[in-house]
Protein backbone atom coordinates (compact mmCIF):
# COMPACT_ATOMS: atom_id res chain seq x y z
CA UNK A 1 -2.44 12.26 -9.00
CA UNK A 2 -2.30 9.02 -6.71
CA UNK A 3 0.78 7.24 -5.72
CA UNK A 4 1.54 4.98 -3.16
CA UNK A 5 4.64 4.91 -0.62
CA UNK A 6 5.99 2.33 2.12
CA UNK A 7 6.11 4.14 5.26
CA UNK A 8 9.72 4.10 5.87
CA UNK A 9 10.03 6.21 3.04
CA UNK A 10 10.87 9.73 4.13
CA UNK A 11 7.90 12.34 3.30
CA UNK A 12 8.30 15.23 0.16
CA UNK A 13 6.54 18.20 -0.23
CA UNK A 14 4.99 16.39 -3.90
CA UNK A 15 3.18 13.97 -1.62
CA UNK A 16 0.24 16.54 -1.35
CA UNK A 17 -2.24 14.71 1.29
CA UNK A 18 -0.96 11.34 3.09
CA UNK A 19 -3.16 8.72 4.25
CA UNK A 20 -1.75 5.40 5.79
CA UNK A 21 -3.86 2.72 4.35
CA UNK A 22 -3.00 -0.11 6.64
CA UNK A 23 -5.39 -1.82 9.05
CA UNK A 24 -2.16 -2.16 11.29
CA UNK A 25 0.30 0.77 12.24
CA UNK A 26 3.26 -0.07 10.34
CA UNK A 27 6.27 -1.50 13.07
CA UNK A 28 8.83 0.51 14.18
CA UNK A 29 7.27 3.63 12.82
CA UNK A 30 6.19 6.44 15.37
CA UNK A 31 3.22 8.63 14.75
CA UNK A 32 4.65 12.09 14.54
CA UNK A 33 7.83 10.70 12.08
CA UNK A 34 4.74 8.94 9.56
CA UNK A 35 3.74 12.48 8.29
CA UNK A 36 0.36 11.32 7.86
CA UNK A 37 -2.96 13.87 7.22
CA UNK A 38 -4.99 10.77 8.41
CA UNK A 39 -5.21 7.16 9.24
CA UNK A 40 -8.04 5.45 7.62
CA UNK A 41 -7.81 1.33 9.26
CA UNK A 42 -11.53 0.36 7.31
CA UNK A 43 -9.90 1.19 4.30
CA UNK A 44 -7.49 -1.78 4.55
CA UNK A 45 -8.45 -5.55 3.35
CA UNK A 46 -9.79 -7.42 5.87
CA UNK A 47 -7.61 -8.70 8.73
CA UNK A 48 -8.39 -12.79 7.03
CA UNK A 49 -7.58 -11.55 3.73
CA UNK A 50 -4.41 -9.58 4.56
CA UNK A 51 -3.52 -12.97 6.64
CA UNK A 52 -4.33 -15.45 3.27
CA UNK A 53 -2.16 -12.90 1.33
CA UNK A 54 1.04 -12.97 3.50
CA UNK A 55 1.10 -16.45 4.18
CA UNK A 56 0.78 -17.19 1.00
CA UNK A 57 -2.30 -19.23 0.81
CA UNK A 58 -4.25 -16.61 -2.21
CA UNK A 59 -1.82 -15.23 -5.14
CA UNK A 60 -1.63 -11.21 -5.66
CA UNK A 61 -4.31 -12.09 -8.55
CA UNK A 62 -6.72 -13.68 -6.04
CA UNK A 63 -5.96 -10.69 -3.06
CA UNK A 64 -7.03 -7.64 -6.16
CA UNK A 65 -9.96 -9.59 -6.73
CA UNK A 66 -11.24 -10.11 -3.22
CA UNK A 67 -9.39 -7.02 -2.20
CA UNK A 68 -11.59 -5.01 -4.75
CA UNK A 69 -15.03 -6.83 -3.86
CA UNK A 70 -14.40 -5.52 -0.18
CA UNK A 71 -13.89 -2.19 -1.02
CA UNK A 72 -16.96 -2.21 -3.61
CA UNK A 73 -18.89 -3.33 -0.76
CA UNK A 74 -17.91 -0.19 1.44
CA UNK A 75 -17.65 2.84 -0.44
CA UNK A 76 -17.96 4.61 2.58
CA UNK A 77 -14.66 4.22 3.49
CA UNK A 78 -12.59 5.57 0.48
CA UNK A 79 -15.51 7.75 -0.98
CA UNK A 80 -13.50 10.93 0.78
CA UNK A 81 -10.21 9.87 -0.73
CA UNK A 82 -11.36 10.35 -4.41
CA UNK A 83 -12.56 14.05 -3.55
CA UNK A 84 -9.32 14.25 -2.08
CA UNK A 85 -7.25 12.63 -5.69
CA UNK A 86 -9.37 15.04 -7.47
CA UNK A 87 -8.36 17.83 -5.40
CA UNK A 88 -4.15 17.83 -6.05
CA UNK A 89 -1.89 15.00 -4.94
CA UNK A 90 -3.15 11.46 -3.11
CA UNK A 91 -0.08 9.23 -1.47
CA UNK A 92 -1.49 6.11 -0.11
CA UNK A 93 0.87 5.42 2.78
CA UNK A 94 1.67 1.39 3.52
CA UNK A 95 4.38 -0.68 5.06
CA UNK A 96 4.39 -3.73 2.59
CA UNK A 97 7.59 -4.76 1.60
CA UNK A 98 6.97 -5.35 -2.12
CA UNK A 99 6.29 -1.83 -3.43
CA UNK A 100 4.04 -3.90 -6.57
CA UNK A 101 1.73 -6.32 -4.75
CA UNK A 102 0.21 -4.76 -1.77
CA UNK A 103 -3.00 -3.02 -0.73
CA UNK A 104 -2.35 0.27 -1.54
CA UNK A 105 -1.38 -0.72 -5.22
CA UNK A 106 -4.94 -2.56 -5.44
CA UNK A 107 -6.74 0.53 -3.58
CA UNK A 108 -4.97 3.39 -5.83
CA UNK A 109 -6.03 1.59 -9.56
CA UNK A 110 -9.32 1.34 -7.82
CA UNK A 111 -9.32 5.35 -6.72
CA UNK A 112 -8.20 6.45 -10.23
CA UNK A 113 -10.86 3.76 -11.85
CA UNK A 114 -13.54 6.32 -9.33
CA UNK A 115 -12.05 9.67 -10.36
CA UNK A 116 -12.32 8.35 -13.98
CA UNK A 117 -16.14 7.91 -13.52
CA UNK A 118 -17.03 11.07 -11.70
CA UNK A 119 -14.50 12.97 -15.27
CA UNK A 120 -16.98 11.12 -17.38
CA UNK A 121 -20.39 13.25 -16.16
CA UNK A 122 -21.57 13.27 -19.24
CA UNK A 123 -25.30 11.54 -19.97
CA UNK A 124 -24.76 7.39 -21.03
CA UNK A 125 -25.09 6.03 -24.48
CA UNK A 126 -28.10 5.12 -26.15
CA UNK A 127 -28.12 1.65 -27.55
CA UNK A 128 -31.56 1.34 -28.69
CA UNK A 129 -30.76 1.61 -32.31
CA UNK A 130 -28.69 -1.40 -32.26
CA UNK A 131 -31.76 -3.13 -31.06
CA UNK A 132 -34.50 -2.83 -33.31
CA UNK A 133 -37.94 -3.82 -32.40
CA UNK A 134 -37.60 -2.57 -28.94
């Protein structure tokens, strides 16, 4: 299971593995009261689009979209994180203020979109009947 949790939240024992998501360490917070496994920065949307975002200048719609072409573009840096989602409880860790339009909203639909894929192992459909002649 993934869900996702603002920082100032405190930490429960049905958290399973934490991971702060944020490319900034969220204010006022210190390290050892986070309760974080790991910190993964690269994970986060870009510094320009996490700027856009807050001032306002791209709607939530526009962030998920360019949000989720940056992360298709590094799988690198949440590849671990699915093992992890598949492997008991995921909390994606951020400091947003709106618990429904931030990063770790976009990056946990895209997580359980991944762990979806690697359920369905099984070989692809074949379309060739539906194209005869071929």
């Amino acid at each position: 299971m993934i869900q996702c949790k603002r920082a100032y939240e405190t930490a429960s024992a049905e958290d399973g593995v934490r991971v702060l998501v944020d490319r900034l360490w969220p204010r006022n917070c210190r390290k050892d009261a986070l309760a974080i496994a790991e910190w993964l920065p690269e994970v986060g949307p870009s510094h320009e689009l996490r700027k856009a975002f807050k001032a306002g200048t791209v709607s939530f719609e526009q962030f998920k979209i360019a949000y989720r072409k940056e992360l298709a573009a590094q799988p690198q840096c949440w590849w671990r994180l699915v093992d992890v989602a598949q492997g008991g409880n995921l909390t994606l860790v951020y400091a947003a203020k709106s618990t429904v339009e931030n990063n770790a909203v976009v990056l946990a639909e895209w997580l359980e979109d991944e762990v979806e894929k690697r359920a369905d192992a099984s070989s692809p459909v074949c379309y060739r009947s539906e194209f005869p002649g071929h």
